[in-house]
Structures are given as structure tokens and as C-alpha cells.
C-alpha atoms as a PDB file:
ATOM      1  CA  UNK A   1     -55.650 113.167 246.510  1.00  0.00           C
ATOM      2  CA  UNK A   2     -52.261 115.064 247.505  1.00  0.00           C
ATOM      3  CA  UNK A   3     -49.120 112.138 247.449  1.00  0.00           C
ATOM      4  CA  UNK A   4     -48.677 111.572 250.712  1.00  0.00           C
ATOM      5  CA  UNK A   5     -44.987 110.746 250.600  1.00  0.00           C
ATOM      6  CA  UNK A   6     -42.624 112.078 253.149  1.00  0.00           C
ATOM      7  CA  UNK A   7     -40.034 114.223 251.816  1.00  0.00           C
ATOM      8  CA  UNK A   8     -36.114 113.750 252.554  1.00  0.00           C
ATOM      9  CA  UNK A   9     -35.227 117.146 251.452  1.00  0.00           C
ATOM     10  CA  UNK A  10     -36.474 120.564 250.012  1.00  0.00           C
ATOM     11  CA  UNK A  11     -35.797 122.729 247.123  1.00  0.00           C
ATOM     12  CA  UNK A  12     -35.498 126.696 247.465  1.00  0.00           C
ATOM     13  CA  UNK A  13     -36.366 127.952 244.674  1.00  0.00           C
ATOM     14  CA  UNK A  14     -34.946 131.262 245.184  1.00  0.00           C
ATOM     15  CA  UNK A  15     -35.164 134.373 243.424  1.00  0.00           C
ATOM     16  CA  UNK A  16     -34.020 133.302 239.906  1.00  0.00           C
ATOM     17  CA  UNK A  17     -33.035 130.333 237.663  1.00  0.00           C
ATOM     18  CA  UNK A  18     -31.147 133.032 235.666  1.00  0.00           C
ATOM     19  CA  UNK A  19     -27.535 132.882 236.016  1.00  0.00           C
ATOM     20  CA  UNK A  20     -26.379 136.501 235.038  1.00  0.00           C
ATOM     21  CA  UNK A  21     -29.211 137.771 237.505  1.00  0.00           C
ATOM     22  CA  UNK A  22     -27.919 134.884 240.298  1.00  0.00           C
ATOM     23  CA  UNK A  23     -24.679 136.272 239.803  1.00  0.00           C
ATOM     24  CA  UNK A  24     -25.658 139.750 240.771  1.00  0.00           C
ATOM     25  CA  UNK A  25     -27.293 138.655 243.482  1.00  0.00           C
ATOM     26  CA  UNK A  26     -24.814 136.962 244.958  1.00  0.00           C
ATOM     27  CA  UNK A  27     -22.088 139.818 244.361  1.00  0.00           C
ATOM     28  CA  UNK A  28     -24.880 142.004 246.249  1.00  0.00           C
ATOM     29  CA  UNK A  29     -25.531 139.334 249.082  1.00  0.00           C
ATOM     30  CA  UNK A  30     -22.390 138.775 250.086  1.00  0.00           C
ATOM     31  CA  UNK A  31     -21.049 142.837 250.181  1.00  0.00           C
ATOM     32  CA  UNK A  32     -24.518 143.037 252.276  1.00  0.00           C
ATOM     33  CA  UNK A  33     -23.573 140.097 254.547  1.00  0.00           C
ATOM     34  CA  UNK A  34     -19.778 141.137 254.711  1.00  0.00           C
ATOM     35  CA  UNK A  35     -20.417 144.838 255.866  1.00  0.00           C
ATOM     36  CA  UNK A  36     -22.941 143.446 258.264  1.00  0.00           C
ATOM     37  CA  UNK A  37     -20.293 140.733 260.051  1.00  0.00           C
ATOM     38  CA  UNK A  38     -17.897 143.159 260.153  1.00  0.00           C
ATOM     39  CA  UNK A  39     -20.281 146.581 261.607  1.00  0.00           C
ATOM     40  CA  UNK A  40     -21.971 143.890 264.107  1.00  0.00           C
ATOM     41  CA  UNK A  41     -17.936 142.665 265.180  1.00  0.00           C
ATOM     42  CA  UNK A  42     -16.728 146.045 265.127  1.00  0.00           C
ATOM     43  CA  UNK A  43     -19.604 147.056 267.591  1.00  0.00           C
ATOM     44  CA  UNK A  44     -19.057 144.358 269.815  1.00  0.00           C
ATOM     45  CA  UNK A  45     -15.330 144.669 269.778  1.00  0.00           C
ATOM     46  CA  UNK A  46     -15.467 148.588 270.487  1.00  0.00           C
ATOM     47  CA  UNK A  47     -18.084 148.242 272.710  1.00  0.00           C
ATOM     48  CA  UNK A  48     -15.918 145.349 274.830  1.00  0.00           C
ATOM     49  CA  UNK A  49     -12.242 147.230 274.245  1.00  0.00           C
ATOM     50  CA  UNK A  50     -13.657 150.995 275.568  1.00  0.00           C
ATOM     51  CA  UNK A  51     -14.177 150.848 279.309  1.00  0.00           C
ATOM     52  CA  UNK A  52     -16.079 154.381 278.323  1.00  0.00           C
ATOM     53  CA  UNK A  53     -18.294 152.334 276.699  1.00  0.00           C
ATOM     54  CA  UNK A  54     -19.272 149.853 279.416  1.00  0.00           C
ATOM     55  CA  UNK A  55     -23.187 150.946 280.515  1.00  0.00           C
ATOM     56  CA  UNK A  56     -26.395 149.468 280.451  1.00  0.00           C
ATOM     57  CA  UNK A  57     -27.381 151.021 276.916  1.00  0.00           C
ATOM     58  CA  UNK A  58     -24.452 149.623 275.085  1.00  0.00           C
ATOM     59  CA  UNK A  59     -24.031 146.421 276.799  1.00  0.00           C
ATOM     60  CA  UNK A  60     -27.852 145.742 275.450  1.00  0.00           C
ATOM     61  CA  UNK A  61     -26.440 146.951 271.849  1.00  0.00           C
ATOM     62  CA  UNK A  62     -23.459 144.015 271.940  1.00  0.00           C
ATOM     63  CA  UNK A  63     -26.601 141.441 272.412  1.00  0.00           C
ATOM     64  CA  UNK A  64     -28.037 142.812 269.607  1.00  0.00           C
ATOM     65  CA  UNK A  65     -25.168 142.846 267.402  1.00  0.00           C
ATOM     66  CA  UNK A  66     -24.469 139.217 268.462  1.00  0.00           C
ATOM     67  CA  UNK A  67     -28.434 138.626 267.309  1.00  0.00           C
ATOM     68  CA  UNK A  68     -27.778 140.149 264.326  1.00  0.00           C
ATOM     69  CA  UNK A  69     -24.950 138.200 263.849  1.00  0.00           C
ATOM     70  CA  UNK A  70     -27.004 134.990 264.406  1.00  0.00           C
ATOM     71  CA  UNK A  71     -29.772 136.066 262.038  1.00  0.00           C
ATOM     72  CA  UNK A  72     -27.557 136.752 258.967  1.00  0.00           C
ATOM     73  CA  UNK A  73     -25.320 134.073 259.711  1.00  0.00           C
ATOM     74  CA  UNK A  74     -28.078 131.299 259.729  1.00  0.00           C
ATOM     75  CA  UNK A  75     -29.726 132.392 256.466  1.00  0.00           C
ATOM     76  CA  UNK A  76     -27.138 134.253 254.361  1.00  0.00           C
ATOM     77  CA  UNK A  77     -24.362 131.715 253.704  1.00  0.00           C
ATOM     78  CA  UNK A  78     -27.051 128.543 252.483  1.00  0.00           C
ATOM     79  CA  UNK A  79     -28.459 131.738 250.035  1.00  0.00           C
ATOM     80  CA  UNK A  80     -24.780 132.408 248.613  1.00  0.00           C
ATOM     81  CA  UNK A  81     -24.004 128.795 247.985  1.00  0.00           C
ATOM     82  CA  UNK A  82     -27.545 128.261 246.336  1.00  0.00           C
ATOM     83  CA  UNK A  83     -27.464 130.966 244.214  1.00  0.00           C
ATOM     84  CA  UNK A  84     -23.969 129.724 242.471  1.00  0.00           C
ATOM     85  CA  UNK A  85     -25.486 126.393 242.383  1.00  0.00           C
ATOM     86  CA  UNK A  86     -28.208 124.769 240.541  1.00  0.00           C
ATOM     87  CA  UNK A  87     -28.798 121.822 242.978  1.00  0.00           C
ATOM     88  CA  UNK A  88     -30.519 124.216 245.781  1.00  0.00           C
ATOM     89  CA  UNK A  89     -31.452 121.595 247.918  1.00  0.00           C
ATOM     90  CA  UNK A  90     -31.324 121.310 252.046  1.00  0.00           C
ATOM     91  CA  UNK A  91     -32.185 118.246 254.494  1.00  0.00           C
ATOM     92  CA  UNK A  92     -35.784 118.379 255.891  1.00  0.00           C
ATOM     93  CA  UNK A  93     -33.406 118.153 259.104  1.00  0.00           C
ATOM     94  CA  UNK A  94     -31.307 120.509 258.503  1.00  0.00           C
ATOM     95  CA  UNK A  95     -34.108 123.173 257.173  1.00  0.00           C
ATOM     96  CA  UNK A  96     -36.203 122.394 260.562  1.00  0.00           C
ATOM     97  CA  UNK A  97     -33.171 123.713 262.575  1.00  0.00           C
ATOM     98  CA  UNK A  98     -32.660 126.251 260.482  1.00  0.00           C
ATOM     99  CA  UNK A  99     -36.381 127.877 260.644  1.00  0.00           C
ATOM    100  CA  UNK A 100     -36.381 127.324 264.765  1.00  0.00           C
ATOM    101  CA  UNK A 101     -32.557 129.239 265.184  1.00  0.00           C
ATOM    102  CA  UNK A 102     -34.540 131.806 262.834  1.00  0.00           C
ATOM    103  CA  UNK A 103     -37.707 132.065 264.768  1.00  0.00           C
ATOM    104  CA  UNK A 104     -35.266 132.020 268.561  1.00  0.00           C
ATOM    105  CA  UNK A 105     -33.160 135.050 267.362  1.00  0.00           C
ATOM    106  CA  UNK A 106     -36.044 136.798 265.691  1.00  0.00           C
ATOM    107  CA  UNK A 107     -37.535 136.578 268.802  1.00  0.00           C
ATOM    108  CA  UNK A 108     -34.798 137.512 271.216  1.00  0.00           C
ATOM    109  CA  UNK A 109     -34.620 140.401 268.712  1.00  0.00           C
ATOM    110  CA  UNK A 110     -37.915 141.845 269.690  1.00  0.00           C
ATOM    111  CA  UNK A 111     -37.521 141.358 273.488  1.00  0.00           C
ATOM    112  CA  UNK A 112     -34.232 143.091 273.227  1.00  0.00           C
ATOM    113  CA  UNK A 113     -35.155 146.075 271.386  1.00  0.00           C
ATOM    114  CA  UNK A 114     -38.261 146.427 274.178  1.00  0.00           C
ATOM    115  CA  UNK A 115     -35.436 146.308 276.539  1.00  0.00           C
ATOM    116  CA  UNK A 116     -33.645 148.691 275.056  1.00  0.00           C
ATOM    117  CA  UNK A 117     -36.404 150.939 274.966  1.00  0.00           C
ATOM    118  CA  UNK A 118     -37.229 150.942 278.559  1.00  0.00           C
ATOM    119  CA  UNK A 119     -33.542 151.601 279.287  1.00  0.00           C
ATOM    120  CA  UNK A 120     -34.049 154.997 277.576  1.00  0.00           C
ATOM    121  CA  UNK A 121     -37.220 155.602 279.409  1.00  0.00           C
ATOM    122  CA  UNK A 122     -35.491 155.120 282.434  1.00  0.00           C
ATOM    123  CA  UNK A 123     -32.807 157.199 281.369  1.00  0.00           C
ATOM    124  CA  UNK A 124     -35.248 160.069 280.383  1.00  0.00           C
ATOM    125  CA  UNK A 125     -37.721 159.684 282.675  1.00  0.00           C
ATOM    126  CA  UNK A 126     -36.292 158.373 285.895  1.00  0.00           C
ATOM    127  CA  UNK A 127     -32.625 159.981 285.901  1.00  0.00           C
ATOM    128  CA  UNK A 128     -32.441 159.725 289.174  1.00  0.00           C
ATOM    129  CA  UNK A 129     -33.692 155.722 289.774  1.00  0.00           C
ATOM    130  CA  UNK A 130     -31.610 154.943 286.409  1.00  0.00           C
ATOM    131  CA  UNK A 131     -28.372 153.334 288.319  1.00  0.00           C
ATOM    132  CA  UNK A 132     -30.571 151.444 290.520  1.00  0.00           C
ATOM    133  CA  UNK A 133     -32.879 149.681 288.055  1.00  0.00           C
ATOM    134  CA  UNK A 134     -30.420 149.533 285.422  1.00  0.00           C
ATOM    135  CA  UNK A 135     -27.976 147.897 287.994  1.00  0.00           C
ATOM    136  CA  UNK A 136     -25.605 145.153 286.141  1.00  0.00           C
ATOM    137  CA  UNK A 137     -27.190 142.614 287.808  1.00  0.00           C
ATOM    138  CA  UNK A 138     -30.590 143.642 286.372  1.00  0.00           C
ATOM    139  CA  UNK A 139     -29.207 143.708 283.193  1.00  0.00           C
ATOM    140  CA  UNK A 140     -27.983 140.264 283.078  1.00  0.00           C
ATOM    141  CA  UNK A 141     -31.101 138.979 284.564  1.00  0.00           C
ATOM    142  CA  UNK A 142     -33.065 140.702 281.751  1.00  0.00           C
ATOM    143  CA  UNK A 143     -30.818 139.263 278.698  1.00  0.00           C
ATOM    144  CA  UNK A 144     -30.937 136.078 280.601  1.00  0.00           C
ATOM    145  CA  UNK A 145     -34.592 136.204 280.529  1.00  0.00           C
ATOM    146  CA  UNK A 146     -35.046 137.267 277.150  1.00  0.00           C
ATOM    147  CA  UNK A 147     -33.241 133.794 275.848  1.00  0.00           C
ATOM    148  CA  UNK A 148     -35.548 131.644 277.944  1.00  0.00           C
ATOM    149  CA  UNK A 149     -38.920 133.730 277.329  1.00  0.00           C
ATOM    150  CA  UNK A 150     -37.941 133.350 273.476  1.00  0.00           C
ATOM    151  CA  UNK A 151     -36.985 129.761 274.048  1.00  0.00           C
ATOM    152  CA  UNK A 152     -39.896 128.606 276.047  1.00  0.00           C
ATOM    153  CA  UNK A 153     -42.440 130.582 273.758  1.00  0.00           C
ATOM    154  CA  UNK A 154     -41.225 129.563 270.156  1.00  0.00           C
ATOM    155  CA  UNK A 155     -38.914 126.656 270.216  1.00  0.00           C
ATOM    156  CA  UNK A 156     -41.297 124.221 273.105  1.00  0.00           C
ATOM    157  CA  UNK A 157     -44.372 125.030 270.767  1.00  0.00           C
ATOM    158  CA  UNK A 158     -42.729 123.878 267.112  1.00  0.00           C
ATOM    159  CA  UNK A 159     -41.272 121.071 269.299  1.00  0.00           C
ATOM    160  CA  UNK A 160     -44.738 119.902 270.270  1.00  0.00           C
ATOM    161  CA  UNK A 161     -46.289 120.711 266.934  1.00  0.00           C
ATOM    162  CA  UNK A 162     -44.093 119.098 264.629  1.00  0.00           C
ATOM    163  CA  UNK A 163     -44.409 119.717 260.975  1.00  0.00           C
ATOM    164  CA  UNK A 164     -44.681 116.499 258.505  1.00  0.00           C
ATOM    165  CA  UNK A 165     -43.160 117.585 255.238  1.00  0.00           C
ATOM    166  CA  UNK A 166     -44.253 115.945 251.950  1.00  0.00           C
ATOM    167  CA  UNK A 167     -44.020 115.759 248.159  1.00  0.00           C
ATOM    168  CA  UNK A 168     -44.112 118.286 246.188  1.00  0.00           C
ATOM    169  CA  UNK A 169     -41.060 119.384 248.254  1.00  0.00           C
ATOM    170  CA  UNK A 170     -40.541 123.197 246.559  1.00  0.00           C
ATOM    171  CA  UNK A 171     -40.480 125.607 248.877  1.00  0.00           C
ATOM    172  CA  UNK A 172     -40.926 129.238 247.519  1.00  0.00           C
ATOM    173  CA  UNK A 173     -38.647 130.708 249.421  1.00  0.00           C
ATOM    174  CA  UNK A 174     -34.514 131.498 249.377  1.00  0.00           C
ATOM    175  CA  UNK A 175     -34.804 130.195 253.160  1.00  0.00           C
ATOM    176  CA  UNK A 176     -36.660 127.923 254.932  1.00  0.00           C
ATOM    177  CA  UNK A 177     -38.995 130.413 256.886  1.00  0.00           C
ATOM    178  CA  UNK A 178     -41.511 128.773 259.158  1.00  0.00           C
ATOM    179  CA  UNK A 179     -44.682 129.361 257.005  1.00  0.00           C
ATOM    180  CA  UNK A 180     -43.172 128.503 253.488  1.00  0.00           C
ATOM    181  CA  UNK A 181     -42.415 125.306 254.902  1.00  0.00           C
ATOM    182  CA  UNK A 182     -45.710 124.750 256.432  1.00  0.00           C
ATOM    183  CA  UNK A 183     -47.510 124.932 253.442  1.00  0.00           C
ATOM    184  CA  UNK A 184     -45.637 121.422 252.502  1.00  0.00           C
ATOM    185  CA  UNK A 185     -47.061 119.794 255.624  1.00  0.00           C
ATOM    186  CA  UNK A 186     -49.130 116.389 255.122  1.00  0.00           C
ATOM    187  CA  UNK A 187     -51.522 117.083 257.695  1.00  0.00           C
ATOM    188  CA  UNK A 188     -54.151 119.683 258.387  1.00  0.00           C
ATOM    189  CA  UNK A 189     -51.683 123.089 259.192  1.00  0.00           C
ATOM    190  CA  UNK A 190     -54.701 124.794 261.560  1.00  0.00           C
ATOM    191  CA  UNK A 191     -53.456 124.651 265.165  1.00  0.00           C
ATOM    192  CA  UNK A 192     -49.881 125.289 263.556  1.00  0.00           C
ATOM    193  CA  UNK A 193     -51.123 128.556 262.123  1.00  0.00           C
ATOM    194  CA  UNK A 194     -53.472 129.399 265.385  1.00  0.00           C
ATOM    195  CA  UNK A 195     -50.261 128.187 267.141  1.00  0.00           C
ATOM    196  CA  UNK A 196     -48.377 130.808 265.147  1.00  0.00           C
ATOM    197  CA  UNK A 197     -50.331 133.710 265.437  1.00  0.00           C
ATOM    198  CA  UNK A 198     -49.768 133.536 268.870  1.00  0.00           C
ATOM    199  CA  UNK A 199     -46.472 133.490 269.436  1.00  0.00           C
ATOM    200  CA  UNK A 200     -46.274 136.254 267.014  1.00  0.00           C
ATOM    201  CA  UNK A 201     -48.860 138.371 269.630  1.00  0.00           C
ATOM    202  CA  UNK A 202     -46.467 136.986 272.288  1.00  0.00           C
ATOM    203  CA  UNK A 203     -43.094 137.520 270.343  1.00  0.00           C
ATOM    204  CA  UNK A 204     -43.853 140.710 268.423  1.00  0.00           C
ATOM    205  CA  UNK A 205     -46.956 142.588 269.304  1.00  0.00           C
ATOM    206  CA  UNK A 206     -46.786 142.828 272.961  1.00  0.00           C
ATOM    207  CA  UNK A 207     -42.828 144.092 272.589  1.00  0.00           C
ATOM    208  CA  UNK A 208     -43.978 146.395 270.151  1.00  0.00           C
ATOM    209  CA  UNK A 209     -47.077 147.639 272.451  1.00  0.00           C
ATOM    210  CA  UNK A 210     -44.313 147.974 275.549  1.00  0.00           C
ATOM    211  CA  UNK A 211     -41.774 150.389 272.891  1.00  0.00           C
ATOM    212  CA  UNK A 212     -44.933 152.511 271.901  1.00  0.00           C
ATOM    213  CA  UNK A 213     -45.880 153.178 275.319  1.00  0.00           C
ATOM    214  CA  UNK A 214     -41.620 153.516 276.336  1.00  0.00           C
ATOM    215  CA  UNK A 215     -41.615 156.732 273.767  1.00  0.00           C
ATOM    216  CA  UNK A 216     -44.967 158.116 275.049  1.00  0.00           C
ATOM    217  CA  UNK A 217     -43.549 158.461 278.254  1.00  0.00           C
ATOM    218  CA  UNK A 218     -40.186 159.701 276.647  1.00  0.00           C
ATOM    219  CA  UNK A 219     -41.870 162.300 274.268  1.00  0.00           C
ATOM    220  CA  UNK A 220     -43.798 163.870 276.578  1.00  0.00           C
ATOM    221  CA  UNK A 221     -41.185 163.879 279.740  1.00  0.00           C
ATOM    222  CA  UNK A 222     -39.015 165.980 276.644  1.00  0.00           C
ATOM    223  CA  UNK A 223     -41.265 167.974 275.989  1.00  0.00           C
ATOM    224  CA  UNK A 224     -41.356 169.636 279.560  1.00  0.00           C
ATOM    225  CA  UNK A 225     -37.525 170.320 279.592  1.00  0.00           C
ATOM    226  CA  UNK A 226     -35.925 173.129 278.370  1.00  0.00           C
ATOM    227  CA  UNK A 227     -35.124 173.356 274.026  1.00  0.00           C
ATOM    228  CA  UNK A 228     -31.711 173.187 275.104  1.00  0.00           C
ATOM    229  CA  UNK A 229     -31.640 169.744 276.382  1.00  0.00           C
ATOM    230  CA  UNK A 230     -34.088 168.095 274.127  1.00  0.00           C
ATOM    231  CA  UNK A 231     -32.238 167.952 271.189  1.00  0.00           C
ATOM    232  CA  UNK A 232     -29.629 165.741 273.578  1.00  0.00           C
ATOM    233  CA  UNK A 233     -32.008 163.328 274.811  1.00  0.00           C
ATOM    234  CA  UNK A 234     -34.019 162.543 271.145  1.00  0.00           C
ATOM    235  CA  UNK A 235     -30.721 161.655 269.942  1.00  0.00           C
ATOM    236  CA  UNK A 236     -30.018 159.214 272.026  1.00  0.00           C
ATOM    237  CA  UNK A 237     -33.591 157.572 271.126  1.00  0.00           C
ATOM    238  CA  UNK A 238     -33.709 158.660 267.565  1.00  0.00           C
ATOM    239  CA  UNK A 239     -31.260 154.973 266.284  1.00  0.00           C
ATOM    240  CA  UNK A 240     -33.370 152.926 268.548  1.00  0.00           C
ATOM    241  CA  UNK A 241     -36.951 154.466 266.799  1.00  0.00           C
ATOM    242  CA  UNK A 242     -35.464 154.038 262.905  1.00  0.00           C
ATOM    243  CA  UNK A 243     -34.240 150.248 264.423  1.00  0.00           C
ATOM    244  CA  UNK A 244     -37.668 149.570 265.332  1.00  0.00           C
ATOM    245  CA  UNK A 245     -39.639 151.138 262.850  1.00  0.00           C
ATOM    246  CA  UNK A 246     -37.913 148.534 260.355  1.00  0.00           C
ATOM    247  CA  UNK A 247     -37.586 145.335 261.959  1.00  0.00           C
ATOM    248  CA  UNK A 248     -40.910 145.377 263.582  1.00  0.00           C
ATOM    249  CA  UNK A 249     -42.661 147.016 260.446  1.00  0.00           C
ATOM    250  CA  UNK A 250     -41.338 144.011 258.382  1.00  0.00           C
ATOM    251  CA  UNK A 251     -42.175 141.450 260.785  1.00  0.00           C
ATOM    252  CA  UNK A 252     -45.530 142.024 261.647  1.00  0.00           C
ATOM    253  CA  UNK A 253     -46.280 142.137 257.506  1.00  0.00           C
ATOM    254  CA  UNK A 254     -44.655 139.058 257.402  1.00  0.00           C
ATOM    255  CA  UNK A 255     -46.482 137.134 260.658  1.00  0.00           C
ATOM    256  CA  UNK A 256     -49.686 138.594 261.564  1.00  0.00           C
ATOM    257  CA  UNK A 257     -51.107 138.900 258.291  1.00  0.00           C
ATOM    258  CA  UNK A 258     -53.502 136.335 257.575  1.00  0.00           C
ATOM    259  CA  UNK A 259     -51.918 133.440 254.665  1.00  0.00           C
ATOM    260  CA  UNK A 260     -52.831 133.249 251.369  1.00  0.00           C
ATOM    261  CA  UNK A 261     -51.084 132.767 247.342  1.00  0.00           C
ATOM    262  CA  UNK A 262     -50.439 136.207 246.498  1.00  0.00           C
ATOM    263  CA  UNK A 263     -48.609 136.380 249.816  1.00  0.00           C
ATOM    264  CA  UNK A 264     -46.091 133.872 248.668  1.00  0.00           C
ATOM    265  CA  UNK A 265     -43.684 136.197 247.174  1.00  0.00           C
ATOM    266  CA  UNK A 266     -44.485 138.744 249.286  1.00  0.00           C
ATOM    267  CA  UNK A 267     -43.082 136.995 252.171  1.00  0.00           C
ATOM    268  CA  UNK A 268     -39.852 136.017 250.512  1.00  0.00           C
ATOM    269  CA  UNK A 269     -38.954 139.496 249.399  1.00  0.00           C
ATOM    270  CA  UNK A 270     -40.290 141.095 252.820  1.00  0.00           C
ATOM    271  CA  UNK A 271     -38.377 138.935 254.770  1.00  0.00           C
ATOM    272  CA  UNK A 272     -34.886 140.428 252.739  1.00  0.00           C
ATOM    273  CA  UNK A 273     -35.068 143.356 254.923  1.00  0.00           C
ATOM    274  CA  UNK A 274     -35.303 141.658 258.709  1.00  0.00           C
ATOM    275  CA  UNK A 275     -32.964 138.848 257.842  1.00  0.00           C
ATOM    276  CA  UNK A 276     -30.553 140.867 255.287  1.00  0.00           C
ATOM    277  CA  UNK A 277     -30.540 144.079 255.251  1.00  0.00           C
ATOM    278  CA  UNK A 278     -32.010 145.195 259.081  1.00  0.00           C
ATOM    279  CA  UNK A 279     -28.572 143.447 260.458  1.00  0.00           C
ATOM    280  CA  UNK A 280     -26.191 145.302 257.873  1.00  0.00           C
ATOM    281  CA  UNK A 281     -28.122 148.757 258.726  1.00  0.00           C
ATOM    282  CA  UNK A 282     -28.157 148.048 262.634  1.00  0.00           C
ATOM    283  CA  UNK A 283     -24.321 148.723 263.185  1.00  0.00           C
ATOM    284  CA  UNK A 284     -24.605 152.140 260.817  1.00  0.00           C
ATOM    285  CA  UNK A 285     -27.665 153.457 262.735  1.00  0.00           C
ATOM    286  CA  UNK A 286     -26.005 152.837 266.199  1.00  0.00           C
ATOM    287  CA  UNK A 287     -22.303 154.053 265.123  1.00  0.00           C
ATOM    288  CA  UNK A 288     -23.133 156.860 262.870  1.00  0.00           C
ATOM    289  CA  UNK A 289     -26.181 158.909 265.081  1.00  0.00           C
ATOM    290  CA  UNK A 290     -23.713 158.153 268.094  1.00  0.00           C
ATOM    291  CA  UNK A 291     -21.257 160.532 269.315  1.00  0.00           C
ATOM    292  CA  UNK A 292     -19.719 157.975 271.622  1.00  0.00           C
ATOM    293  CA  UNK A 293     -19.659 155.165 269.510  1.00  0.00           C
ATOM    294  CA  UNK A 294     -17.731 157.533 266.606  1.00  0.00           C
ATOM    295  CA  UNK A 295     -15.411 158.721 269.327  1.00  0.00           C
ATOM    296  CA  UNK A 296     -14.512 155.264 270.161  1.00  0.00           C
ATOM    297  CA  UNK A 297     -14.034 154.295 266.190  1.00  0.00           C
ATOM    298  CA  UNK A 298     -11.522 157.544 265.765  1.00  0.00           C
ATOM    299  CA  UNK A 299      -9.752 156.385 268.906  1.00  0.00           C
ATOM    300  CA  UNK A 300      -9.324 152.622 267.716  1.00  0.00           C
ATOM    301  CA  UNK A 301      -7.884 153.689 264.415  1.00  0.00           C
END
């Protein structure tokens, strides 16, 4: 019979109980979460200061550098304090926000960079129709709708299917991510796992199907121009590709892959690279494959 007491709060166990190896962690963490604060706030400052700067394509790259700022920000600062500490505890409150402001920005993520990829299709494709469906007030309407699409499809569904944590309260995990903590649920976790699944098909695989089919079009609307032009128009898609290659490569691992023990770790050191290391690299793919961006960081300095 499982104890059926109702946990207060949770321990992350983390990566280590070693402090030497904590210690490097942390030292590596927090360069990591540094350089990614201040690439994301350079971005959106540069972005905002340069009225060169102010079109459809890079007003969709300040969202996601504010998302990215969101996703590190919510995960990396509990992991600095707990990995100096040996009390790694968090409220069963405080880690239910936490795994819904996760699961709402990782999901705004993926609409975004779908977005973003049918702004370069219309770029590419339909030169001539880009400043009419790319209009501002298209774009605002499509940000706005990516927050409420994300909202409505992940946070109404873990409202309505809340999760019951119990004793043991360990969760192995340096975050409280959605499935590590629903493996400490009293009741049966089926329709939270069916429930799951779903939004993931909603949330990442349908994005991910709409970028595929973005670059198909792109690809083979390049191909037909002249080798003088096409080197021009992959670049501009070339940071949005190596973007989505590794956010929704480590996502889909991480959500629509069926649950088991071995996948335990797995998901803990998977999920480094979408919540660490995917918003640190975001600002150096964008700034450093970008002419314009690296004109507008010689001109600011």
C-alpha cells in the first residue's frame, strides 16, 4: 500500500550531493544563465533602440528573447540556490506554478518559432504579398494569439486536472518539470498522461509539422532563382533552422516519448538544453549569422 499522505513540499534531488562537483556546476550555471540574460536583453534592447531594425522578422525575435528570458529565469535561479544548499526543498505551491509558467512559455516558444517560420516563407515566397500579410497589425494579432492558444491549451487543462502530490516527496529532477512531478501523484496519473500527450501534439507537433512544410515551400521557391541570390535568402533562414532543430529536437524526446524508469534521468539531463542552454545559444545564432543585427551591435558600441 503506497502512504497516502499529502505532501507540503518536494525535494530536487539534483544532479549531485557532491559539493566540489555542485560547485562546478553552479560556476557553469550561472556564466550559462548570465550570458543568456544579457544576449536575450541585448537583443531586445538593439532590436527596440534601431529604427532599422523595426520589421516583422525582428519584432517576432524580441518575443522570443523575452520567452527565453522567461524560461531561464523560472528554472535557473531555484537550480543556483539548490546547488549551494543542502536543504533543496520547494512548496508543492510554489513547484505547481513553477511547472505551468514552464509548460506556458515552452509553449508560446513553439507557436512563435512556427510564426517565425511562415514570416520567412512569406518573405521568400510571396515578396510581393509580404507587407500586406505581415502588416503590424497582423503581427500583433498573431503574438496576441499565440499567448492565449498556449494559455487555453496547457494552463485550462492542468487547471482541471489537478495533480495530488504525496509521500515519498523526491522528485528526480533539478526542476519541477510536469512529468517528474506526476509520478508523485496519489491517484491514478492516466488521463494526466493521455491529457499530456495531447497538448504536446497540440503544442509541439503540429508547430513543428507547419515549420517543415514553411521550408519545403522555401527550399524549393530557392531553388528556382538564380545562384546569385540564394545564398542571400538561406541566410536569412539558416538561424531560424539550427533554432528549431534544437529546441524542438529536445522537446519532443522529452514529451512524446512514452514514460518509463530508465527515462528518469534522461529527462532531467535532456531538458538542460531547452531550458539552459537553447536560451543562452538563441541570442548567438540570431546576432552572429545576422548581418543586420552585427551592424546594429558595432553601431551601439
Amino acid at each position: 500500500m503506497n502512504n497516502k499522505t499529502l505532501a507540503t513540499e518536494l525535494i530536487l534531488l539534483g544532479f549531485s550531493n557532491n559539493l566540489a562537483t555542485n560547485f562546478c556546476l553552479f560556476f557553469i550555471f550561472f556564466l550559462i544563465y548570465f550570458f543568456s540574460v544579457v544576449g536575450n536583453g541585448l537583443i531586445i534592447c538593439l532590436i527596440i533602440l534601431n529604427l532599422s531594425l523595426h520589421t516583422p522578422m525582428y519584432f517576432f525575435l524580441v518575443n522570443l528573447s523575452f520567452i527565453d528570458l522567461c524560461y531561464s529565469s523560472s528554472a535557473i535561479p531555484k537550480l543556483l540556490v539548490d546547488l549551494l544548499s543542502t536543504h533543496r526543498t520547494i512548496s508543492v505551491t510554489g513547484c505547481l506554478i513553477q511547472f505551468k509558467v514552464l509548460l506556458l512559455v515552452a509553449g508560446s516558444e513553439c507557436q512563435l518559432l512556427a510564426v517565425m517560420a511562415y514570416d520567412r516563407y512569406t518573405a521568400i515566397c510571396r515578396p510581393l504579398h509580404y507587407q500586406v500579410l505581415m502588416r503590424w497589425s497582423m503581427c500583433c494579432h498573431l503574438v496576441a494569439f499565440i499567448w492565449i492558444f498556449s494559455f487555453i491549451n496547457i494552463i485550462i487543462p492542468s487547471l482541471a486536472l489537478p495533480i495530488i502530490v504525496c509521500y515519498p516527496n523526491k522528485i528526480n529532477h533539478f526542476m519541477c518539470e510536469v512529468l517528474s512531478v506526476l509520478r508523485l501523484s496519489c491517484d491514478d496519473t492516466s488521463l494526466q498522461e493521455l491529457v499530456i500527450f495531447s497538448v504536446g501534439f497540440f503544442a509541439i507537433v503540429l508547430p513543428f509539422m507547419l515549420i517543415i512544410l514553411s521550408y519545403i515551400s522555401i527550399i524549393s521557391t530557392v531553388l528556382k532563382i538564380r545562384a546569385a541570390g540564394r545564398s542571400k535568402a538561406f541566410s536569412t533562414c539558416t538561424s531560424h533552422i539550427t533554432v528549431v532543430a534544437t529546441y524542438f529536437g529536445t522537446a519532443m524526446v522529452t514529451y512524446l516519448t512514452p514514460p518509463s524508469v530508465e527515462s528518469l534521468n534522461q529527462d532531467k539531463y535532456v531538458s538542460i538544453f531547452y531550458v539552459i542552454i537553447s536560451p543562452m545559444l538563441n541570442p548567438l545564432i540570431y546576432s552572429l549569422g545576422n548581418r543586420d543585427v552585427r551592424k546594429a551591435v558595432t553601431k551601439l558600441f
